[in-house]
PDB file of N, CA and C in Angstrom:
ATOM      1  N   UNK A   1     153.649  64.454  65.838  1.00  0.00           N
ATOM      2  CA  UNK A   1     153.510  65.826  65.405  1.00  0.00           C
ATOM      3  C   UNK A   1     154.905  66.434  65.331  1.00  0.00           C
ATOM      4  N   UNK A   2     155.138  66.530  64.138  1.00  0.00           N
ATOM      5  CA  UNK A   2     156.387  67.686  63.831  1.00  0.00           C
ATOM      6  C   UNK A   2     156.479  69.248  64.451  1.00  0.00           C
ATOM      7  N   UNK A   3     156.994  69.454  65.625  1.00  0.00           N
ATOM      8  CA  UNK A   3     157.073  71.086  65.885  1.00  0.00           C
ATOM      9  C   UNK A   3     157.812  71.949  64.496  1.00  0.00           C
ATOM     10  N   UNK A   4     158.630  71.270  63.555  1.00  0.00           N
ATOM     11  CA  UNK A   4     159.218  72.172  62.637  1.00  0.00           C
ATOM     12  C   UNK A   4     157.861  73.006  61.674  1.00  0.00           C
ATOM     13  N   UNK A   5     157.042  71.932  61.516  1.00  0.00           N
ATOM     14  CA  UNK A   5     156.286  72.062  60.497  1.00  0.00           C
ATOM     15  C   UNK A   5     155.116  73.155  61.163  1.00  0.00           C
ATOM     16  N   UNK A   6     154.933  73.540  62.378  1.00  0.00           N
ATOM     17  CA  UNK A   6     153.568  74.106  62.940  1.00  0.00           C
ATOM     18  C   UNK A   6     154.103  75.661  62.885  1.00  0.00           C
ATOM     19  N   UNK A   7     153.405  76.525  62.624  1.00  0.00           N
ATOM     20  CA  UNK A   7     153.563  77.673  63.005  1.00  0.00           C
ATOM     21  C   UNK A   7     153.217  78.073  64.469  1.00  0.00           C
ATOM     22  N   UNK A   8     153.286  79.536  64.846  1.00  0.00           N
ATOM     23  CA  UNK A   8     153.242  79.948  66.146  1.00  0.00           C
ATOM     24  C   UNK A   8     151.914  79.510  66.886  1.00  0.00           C
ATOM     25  N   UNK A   9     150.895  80.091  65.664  1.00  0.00           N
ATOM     26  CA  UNK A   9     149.737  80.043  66.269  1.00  0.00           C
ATOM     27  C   UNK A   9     149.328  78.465  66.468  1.00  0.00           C
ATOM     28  N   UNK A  10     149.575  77.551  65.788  1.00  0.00           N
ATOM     29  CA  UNK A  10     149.218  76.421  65.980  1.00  0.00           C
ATOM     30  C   UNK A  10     149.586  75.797  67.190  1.00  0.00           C
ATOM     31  N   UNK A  11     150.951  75.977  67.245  1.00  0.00           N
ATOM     32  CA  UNK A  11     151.793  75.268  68.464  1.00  0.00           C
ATOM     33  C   UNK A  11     151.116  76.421  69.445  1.00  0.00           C
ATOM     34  N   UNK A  12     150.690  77.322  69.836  1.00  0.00           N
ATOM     35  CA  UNK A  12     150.145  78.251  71.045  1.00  0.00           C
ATOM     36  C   UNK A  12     148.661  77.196  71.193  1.00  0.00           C
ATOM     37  N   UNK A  13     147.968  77.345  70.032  1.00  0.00           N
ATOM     38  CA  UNK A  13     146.886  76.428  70.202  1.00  0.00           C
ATOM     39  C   UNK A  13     147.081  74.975  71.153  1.00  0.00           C
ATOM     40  N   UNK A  14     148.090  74.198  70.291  1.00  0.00           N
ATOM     41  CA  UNK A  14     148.095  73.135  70.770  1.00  0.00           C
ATOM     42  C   UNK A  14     148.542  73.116  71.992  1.00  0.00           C
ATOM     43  N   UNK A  15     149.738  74.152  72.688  1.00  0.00           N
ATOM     44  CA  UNK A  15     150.206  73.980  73.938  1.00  0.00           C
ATOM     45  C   UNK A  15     148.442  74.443  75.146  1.00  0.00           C
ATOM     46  N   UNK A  16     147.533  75.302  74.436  1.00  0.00           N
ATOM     47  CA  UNK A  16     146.648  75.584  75.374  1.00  0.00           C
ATOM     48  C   UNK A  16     145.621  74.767  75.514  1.00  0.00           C
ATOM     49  N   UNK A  17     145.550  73.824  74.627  1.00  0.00           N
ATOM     50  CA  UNK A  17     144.617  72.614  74.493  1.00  0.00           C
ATOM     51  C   UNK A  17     145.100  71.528  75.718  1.00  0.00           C
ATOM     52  N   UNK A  18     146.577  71.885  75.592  1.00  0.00           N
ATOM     53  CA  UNK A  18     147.108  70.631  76.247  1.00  0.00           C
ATOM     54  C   UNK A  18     146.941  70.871  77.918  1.00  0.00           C
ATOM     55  N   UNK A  19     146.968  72.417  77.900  1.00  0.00           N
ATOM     56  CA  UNK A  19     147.057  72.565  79.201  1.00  0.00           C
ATOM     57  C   UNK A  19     145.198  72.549  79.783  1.00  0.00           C
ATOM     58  N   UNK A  20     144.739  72.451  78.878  1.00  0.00           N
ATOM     59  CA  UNK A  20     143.331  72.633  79.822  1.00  0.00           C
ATOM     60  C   UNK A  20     143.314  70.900  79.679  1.00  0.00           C
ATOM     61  N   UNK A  21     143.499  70.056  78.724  1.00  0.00           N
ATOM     62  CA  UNK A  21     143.244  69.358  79.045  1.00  0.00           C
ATOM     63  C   UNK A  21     143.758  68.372  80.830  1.00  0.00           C
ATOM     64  N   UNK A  22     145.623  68.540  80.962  1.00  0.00           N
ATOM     65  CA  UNK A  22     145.907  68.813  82.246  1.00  0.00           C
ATOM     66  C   UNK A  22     145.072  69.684  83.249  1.00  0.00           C
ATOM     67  N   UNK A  23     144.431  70.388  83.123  1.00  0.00           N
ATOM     68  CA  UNK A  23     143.766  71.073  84.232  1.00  0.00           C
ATOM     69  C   UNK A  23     142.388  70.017  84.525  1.00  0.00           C
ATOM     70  N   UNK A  24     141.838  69.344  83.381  1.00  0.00           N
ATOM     71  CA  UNK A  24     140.613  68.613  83.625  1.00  0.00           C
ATOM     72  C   UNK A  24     141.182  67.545  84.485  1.00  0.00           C
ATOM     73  N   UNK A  25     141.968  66.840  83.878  1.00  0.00           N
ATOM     74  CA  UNK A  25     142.335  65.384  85.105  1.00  0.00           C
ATOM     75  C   UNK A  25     142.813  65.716  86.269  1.00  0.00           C
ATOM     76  N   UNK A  26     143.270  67.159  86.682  1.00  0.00           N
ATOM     77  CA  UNK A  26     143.576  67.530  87.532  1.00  0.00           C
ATOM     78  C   UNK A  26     142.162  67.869  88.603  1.00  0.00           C
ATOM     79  N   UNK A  27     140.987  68.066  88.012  1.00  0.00           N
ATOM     80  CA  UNK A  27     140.065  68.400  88.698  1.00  0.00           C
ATOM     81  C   UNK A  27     139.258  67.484  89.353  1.00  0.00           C
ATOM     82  N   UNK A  28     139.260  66.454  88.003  1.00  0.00           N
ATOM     83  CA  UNK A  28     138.733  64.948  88.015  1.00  0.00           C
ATOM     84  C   UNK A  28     139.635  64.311  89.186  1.00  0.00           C
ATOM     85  N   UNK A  29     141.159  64.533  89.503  1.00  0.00           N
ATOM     86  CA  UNK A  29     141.419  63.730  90.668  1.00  0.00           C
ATOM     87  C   UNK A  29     141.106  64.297  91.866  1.00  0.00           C
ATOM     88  N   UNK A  30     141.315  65.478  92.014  1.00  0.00           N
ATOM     89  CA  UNK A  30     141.131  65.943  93.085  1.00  0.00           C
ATOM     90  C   UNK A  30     139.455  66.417  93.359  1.00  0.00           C
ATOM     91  N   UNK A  31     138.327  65.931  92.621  1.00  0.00           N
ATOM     92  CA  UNK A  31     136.987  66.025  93.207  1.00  0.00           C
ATOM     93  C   UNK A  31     137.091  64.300  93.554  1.00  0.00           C
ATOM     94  N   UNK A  32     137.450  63.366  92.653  1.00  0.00           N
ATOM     95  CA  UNK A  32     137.267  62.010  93.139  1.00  0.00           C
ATOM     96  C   UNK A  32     137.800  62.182  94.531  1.00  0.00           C
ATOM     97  N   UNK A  33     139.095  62.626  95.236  1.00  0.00           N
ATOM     98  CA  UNK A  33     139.897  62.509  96.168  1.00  0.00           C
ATOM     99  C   UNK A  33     138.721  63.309  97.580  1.00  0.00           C
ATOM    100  N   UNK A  34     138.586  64.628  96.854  1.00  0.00           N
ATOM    101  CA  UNK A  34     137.545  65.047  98.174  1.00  0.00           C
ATOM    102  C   UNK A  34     136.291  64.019  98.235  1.00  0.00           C
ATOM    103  N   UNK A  35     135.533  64.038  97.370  1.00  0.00           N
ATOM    104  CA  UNK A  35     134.035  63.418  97.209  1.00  0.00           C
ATOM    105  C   UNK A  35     134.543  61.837  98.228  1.00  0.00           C
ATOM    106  N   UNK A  36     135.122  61.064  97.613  1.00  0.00           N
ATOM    107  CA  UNK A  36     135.811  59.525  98.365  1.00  0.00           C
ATOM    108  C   UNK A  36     135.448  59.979  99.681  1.00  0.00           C
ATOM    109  N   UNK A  37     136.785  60.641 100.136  1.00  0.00           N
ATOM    110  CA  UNK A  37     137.221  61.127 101.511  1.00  0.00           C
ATOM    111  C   UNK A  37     135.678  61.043 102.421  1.00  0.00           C
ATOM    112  N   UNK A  38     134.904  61.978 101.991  1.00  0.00           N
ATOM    113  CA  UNK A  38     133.839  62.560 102.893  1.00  0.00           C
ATOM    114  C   UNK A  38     133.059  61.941 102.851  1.00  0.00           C
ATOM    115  N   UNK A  39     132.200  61.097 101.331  1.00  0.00           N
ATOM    116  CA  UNK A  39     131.121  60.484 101.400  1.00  0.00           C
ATOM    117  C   UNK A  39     131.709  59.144 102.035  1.00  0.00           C
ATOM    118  N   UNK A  40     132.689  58.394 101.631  1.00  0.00           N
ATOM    119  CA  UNK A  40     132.558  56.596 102.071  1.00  0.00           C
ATOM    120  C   UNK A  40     133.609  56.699 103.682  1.00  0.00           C
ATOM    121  N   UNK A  41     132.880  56.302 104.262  1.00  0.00           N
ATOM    122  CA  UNK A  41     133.350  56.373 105.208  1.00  0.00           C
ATOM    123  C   UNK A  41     133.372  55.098 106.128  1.00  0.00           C
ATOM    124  N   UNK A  42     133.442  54.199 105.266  1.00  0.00           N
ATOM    125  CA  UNK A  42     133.481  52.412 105.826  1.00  0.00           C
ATOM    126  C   UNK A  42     133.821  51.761 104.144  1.00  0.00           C
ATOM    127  N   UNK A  43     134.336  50.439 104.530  1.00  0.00           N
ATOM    128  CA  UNK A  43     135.231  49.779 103.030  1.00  0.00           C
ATOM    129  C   UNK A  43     133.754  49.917 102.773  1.00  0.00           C
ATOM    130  N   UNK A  44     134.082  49.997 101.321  1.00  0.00           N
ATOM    131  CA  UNK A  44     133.004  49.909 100.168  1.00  0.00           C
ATOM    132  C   UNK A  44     133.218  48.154  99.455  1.00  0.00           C
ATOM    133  N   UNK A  45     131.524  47.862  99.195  1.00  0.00           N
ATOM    134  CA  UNK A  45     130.959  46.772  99.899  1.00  0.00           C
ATOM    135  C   UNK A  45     131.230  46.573  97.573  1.00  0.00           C
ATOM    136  N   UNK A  46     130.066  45.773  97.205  1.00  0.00           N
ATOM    137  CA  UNK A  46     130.094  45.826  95.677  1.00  0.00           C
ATOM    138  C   UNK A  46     129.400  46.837  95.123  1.00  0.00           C
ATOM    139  N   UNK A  47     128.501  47.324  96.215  1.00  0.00           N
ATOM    140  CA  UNK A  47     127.709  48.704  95.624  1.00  0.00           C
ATOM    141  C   UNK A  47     127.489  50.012  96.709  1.00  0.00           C
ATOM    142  N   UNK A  48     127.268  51.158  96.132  1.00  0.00           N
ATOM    143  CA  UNK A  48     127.472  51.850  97.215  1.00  0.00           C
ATOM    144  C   UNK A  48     126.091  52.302  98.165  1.00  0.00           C
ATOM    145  N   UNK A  49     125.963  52.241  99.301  1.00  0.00           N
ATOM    146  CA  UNK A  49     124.844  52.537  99.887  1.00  0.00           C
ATOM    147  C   UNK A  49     124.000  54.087  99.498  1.00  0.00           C
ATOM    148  N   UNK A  50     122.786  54.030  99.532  1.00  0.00           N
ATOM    149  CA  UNK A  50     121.832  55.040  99.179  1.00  0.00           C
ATOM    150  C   UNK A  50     122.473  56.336  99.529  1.00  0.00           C
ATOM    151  N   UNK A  51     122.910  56.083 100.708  1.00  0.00           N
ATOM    152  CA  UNK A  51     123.516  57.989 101.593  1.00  0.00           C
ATOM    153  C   UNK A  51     125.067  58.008 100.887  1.00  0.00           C
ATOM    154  N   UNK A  52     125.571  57.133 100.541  1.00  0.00           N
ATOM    155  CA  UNK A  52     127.051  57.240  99.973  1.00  0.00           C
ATOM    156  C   UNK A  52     126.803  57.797  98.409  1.00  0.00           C
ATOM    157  N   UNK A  53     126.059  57.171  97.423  1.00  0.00           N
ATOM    158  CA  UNK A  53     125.484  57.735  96.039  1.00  0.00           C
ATOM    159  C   UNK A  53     124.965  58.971  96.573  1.00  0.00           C
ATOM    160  N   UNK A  54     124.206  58.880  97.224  1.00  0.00           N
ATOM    161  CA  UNK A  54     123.202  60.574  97.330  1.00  0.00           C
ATOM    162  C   UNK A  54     124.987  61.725  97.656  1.00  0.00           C
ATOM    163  N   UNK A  55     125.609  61.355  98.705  1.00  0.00           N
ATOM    164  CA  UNK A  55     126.585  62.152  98.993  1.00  0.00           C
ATOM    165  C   UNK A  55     127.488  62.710  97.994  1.00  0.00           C
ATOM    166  N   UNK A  56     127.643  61.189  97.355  1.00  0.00           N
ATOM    167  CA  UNK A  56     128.942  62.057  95.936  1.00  0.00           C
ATOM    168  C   UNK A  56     128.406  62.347  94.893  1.00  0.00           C
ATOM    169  N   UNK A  57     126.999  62.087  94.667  1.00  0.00           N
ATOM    170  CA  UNK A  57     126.211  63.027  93.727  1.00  0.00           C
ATOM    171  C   UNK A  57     126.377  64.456  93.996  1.00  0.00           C
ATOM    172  N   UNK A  58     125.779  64.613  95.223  1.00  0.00           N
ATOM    173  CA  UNK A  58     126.110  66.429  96.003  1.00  0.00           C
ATOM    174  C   UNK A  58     127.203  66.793  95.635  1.00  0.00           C
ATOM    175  N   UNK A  59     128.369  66.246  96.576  1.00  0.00           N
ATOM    176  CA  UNK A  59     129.625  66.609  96.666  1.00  0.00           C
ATOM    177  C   UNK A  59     130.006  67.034  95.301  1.00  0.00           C
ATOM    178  N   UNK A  60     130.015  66.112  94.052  1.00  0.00           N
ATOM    179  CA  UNK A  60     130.351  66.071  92.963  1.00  0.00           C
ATOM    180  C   UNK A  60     129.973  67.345  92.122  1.00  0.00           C
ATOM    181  N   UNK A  61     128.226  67.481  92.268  1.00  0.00           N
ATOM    182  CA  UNK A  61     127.504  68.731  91.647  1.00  0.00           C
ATOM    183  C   UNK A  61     128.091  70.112  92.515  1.00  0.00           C
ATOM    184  N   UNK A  62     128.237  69.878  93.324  1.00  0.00           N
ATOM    185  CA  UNK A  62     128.711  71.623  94.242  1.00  0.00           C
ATOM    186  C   UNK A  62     130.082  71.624  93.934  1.00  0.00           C
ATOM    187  N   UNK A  63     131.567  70.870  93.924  1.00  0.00           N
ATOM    188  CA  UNK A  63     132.530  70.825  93.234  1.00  0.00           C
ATOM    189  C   UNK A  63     132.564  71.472  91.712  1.00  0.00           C
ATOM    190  N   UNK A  64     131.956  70.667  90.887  1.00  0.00           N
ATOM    191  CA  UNK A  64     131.651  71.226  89.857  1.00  0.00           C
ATOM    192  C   UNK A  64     131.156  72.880  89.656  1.00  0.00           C
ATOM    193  N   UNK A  65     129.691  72.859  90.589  1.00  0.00           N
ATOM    194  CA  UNK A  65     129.746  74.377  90.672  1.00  0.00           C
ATOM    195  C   UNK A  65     130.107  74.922  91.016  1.00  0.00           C
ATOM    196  N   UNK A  66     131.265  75.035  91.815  1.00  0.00           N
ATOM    197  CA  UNK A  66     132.072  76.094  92.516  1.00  0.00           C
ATOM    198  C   UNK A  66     133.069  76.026  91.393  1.00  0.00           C
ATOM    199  N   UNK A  67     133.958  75.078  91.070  1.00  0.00           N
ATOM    200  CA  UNK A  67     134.831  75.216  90.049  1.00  0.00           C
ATOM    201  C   UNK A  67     133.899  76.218  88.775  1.00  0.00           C
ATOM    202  N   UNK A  68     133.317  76.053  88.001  1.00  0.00           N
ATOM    203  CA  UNK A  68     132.856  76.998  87.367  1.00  0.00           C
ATOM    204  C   UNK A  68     132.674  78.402  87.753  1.00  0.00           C
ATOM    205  N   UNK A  69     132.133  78.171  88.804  1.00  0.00           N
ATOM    206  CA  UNK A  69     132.159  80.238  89.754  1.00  0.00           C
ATOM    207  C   UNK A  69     133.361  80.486  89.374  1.00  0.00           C
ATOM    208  N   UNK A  70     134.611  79.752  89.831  1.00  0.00           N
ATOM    209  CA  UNK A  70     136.024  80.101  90.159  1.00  0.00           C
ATOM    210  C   UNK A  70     136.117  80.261  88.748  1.00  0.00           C
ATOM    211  N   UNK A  71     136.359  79.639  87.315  1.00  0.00           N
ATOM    212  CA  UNK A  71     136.666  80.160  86.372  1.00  0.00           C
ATOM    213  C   UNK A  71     135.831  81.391  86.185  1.00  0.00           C
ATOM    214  N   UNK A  72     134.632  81.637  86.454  1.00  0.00           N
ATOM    215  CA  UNK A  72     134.185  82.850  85.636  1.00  0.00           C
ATOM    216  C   UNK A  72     134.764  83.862  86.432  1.00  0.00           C
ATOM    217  N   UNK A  73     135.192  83.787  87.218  1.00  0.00           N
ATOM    218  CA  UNK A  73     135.771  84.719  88.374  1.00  0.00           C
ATOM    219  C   UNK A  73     136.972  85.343  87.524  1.00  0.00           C
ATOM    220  N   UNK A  74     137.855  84.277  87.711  1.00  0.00           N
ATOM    221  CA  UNK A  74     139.252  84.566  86.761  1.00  0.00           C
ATOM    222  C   UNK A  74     139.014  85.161  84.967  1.00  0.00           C
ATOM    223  N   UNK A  75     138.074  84.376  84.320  1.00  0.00           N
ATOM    224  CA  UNK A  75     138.281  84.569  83.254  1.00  0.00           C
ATOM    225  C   UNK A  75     137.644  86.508  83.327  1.00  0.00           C
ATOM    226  N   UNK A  76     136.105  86.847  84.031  1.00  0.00           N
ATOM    227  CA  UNK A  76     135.861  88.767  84.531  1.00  0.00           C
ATOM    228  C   UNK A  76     137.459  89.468  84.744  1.00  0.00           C
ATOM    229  N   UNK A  77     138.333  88.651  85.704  1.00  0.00           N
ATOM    230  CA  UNK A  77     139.408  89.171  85.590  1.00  0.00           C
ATOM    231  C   UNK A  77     140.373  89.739  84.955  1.00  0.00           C
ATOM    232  N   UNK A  78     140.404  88.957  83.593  1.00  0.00           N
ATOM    233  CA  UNK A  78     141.346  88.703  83.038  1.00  0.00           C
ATOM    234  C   UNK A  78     141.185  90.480  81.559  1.00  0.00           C
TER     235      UNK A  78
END
């Protein structure tokens, strides 16, 4: 991608695309990092035990929903 060739609005676009997309892998590591932490709590075997799936299912869905609260929070703010 040529920056000469983009106008303002494009390059604003593209820099805010870029940054949410950074904000997603950022969320994605750090729910993998909590969810891990709390649910497995012995080496993981080839599959994960019933209470370890059930856990980072939870963990995963309440992460998720709290992250969403937190944007609508900010975005009322804004």
């Amino acid at each position: 991608m040529d920056s000469s060739s983009l106008n303002s609005a494009e390059m604003q676009r593209f820099l805010s695309q870029e940054k949410e997309k950074a904000m997603l892998n950022e969320m994605v590591a750090k729910l993998t990092n909590v969810c891990w932490d709390k649910c497995i709590t012995s080496t993981p075997g080839s599959k994960f035990s019933s209470s370890e799936s059930a856990c980072l299912a939870n963990c995963a869905q309440r992460y998720l929903d709290m992250s969403v609260i937190i944007m609508k929070r900010f975005q009322s703010m804004q």
